[in-house]
Protein backbone atom coordinates (compact mmCIF):
# COMPACT_ATOMS: atom_id res chain seq x y z
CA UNK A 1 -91.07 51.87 60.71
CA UNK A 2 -93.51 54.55 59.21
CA UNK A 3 -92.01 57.07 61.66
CA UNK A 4 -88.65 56.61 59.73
CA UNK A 5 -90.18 56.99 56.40
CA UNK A 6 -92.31 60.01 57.49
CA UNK A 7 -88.56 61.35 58.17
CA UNK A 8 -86.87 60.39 55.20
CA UNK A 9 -89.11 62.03 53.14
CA UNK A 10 -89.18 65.39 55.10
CA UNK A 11 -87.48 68.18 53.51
CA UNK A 12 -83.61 68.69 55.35
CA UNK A 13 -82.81 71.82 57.68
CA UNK A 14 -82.60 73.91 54.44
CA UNK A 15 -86.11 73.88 54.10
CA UNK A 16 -85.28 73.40 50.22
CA UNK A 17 -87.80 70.41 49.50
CA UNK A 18 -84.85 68.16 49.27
CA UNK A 19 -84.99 64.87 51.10
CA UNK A 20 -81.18 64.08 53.30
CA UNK A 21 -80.68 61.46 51.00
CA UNK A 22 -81.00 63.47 47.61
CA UNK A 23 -78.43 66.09 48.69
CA UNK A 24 -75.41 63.89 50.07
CA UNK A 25 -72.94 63.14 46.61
CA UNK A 26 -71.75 60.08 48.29
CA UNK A 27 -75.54 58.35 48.30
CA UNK A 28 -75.84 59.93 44.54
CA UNK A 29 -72.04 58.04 43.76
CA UNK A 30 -73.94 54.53 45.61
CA UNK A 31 -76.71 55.47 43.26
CA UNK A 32 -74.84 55.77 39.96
CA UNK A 33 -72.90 52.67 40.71
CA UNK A 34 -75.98 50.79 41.03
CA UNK A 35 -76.75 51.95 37.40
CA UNK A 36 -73.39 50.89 36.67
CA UNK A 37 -74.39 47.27 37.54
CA UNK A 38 -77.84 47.34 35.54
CA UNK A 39 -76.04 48.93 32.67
CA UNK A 40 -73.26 45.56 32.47
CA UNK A 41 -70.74 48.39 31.98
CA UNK A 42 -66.93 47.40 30.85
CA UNK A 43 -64.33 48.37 33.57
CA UNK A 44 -63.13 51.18 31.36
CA UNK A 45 -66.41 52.49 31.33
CA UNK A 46 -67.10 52.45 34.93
CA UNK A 47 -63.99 54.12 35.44
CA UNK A 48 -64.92 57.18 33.37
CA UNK A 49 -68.21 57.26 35.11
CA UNK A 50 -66.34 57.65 38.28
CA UNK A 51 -64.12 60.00 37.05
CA UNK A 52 -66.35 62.14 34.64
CA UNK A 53 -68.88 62.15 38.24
CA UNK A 54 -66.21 63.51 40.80
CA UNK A 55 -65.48 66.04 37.78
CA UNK A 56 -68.68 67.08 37.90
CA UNK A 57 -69.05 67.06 41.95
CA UNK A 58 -66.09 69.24 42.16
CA UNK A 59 -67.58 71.61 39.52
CA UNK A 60 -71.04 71.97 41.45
CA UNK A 61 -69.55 72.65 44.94
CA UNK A 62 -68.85 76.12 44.89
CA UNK A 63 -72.05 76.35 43.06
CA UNK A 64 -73.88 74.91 45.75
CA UNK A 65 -72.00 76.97 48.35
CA UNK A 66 -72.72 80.08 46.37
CA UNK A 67 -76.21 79.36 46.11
CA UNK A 68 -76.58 77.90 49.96
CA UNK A 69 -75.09 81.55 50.84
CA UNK A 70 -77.77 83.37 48.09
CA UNK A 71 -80.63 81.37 49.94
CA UNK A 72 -79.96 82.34 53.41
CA UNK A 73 -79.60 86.13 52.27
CA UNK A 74 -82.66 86.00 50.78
CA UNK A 75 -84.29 85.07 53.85
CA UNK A 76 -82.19 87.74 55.57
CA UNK A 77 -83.67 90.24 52.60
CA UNK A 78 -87.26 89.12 53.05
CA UNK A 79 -87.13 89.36 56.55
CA UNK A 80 -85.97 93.13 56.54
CA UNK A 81 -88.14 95.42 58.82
CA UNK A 82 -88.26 97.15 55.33
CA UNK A 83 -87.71 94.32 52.65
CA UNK A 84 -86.14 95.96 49.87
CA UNK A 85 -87.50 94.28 46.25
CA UNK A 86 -84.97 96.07 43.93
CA UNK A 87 -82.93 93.55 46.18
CA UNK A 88 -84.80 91.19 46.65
CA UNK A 89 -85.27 90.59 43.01
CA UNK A 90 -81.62 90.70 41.93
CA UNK A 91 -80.70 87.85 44.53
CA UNK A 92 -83.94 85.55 43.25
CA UNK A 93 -82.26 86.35 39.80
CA UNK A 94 -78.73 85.30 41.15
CA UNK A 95 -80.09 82.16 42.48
CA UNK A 96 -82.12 81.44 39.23
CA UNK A 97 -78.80 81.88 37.59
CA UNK A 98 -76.73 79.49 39.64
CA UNK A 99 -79.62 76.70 39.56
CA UNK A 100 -79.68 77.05 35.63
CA UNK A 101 -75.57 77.09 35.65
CA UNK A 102 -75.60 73.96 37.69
CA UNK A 103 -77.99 72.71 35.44
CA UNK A 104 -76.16 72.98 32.09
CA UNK A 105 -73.53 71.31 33.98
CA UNK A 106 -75.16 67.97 35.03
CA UNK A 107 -76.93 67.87 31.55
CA UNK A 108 -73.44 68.16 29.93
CA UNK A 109 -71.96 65.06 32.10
CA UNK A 110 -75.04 63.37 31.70
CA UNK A 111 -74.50 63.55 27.68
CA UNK A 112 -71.00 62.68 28.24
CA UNK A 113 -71.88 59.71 30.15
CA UNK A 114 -74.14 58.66 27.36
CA UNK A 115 -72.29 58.71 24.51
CA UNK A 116 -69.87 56.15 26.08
CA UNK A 117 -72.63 53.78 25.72
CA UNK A 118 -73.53 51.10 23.45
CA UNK A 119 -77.13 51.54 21.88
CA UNK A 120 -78.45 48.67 24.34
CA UNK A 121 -77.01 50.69 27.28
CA UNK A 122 -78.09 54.24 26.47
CA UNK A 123 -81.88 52.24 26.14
CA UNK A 124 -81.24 51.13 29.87
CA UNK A 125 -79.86 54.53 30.62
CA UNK A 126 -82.53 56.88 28.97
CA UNK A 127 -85.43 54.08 30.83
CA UNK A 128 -83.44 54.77 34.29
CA UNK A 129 -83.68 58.89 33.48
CA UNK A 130 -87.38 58.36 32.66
CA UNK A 131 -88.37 56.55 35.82
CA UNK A 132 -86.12 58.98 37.83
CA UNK A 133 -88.06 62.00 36.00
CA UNK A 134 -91.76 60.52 36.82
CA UNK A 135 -90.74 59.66 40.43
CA UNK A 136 -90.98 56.37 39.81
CA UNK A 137 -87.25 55.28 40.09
CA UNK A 138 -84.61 54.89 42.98
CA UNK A 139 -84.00 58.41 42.59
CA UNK A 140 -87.38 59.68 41.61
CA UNK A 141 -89.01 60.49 45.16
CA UNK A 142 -86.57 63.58 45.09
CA UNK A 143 -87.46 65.05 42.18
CA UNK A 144 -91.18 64.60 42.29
CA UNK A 145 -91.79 68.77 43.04
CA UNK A 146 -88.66 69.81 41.20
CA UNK A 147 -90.29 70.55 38.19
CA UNK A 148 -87.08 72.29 36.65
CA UNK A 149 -85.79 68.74 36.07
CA UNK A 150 -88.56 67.53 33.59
């Protein structure tokens, strides 16, 4: 049993910091539907969730793709007999500009989510974002050294 947890919380192949579970959208979906059910959310509701979160999912995959392909030519730069920084430094400030593109984007559906809420639900909501933030949530464990989200 504490083998599996030792391997749940090891970073993925990546070597990104990222646990499995925190980079698979289906087990983020599983996740947002069990906010759903804490939330008491009206059918309508839960069906713009699930439609304004694929919207999202669809916007971040080429994203992530772009930036997946930045990372591994990074290591490909820094690994360079002779590592060039001029290059080196342009494809850290690529990959600083994807991460803050793909931020922008999950802060804008995570406003849009909110203001579909009632002011009892956006108290549950902001509580859930909170505990999430200080690692202290369902979803906090993966964000405990990504200090970009806080």
């Amino acid at each position: 049993m504490g083998f599996t947890t030792v391997l749940v919380a090891q970073p993925d192949e990546k070597g990104d910091g990222k646990s499995r579970r925190g980079s698979n959208p289906e087990m983020r979906m599983d996740e947002q539907r069990g906010h759903e059910n804490a939330l008491d959310l009206t059918e309508a509701q839960k069906e713009a969730f699930k439609q304004s979160m694929l919207a999202m999912q669809k916007q971040l995959q080429p994203i992530r793709n772009e930036l997946g392909e930045a990372m591994a030519h990074q290591k490909t730069l820094a690994t360079a007999e002779k590592p060039d920084m001029t290059a080196i430094n342009k494809n850290i400030e690529k990959m600083g500009s994807l991460k803050t593109e793909m931020e922008k984007i999950q802060t804008k559906h995570h406003l849009e989510m909110r203001a579909q809420l009632t002011e009892e639900q956006r108290l549950k909501f902001d509580m859930f974002e909170h505990r999430k933030r200080d690692g202290k949530g369902p979803e906090g464990m993966k964000h405990q050294g990504d200090y970009s989200r806080r």
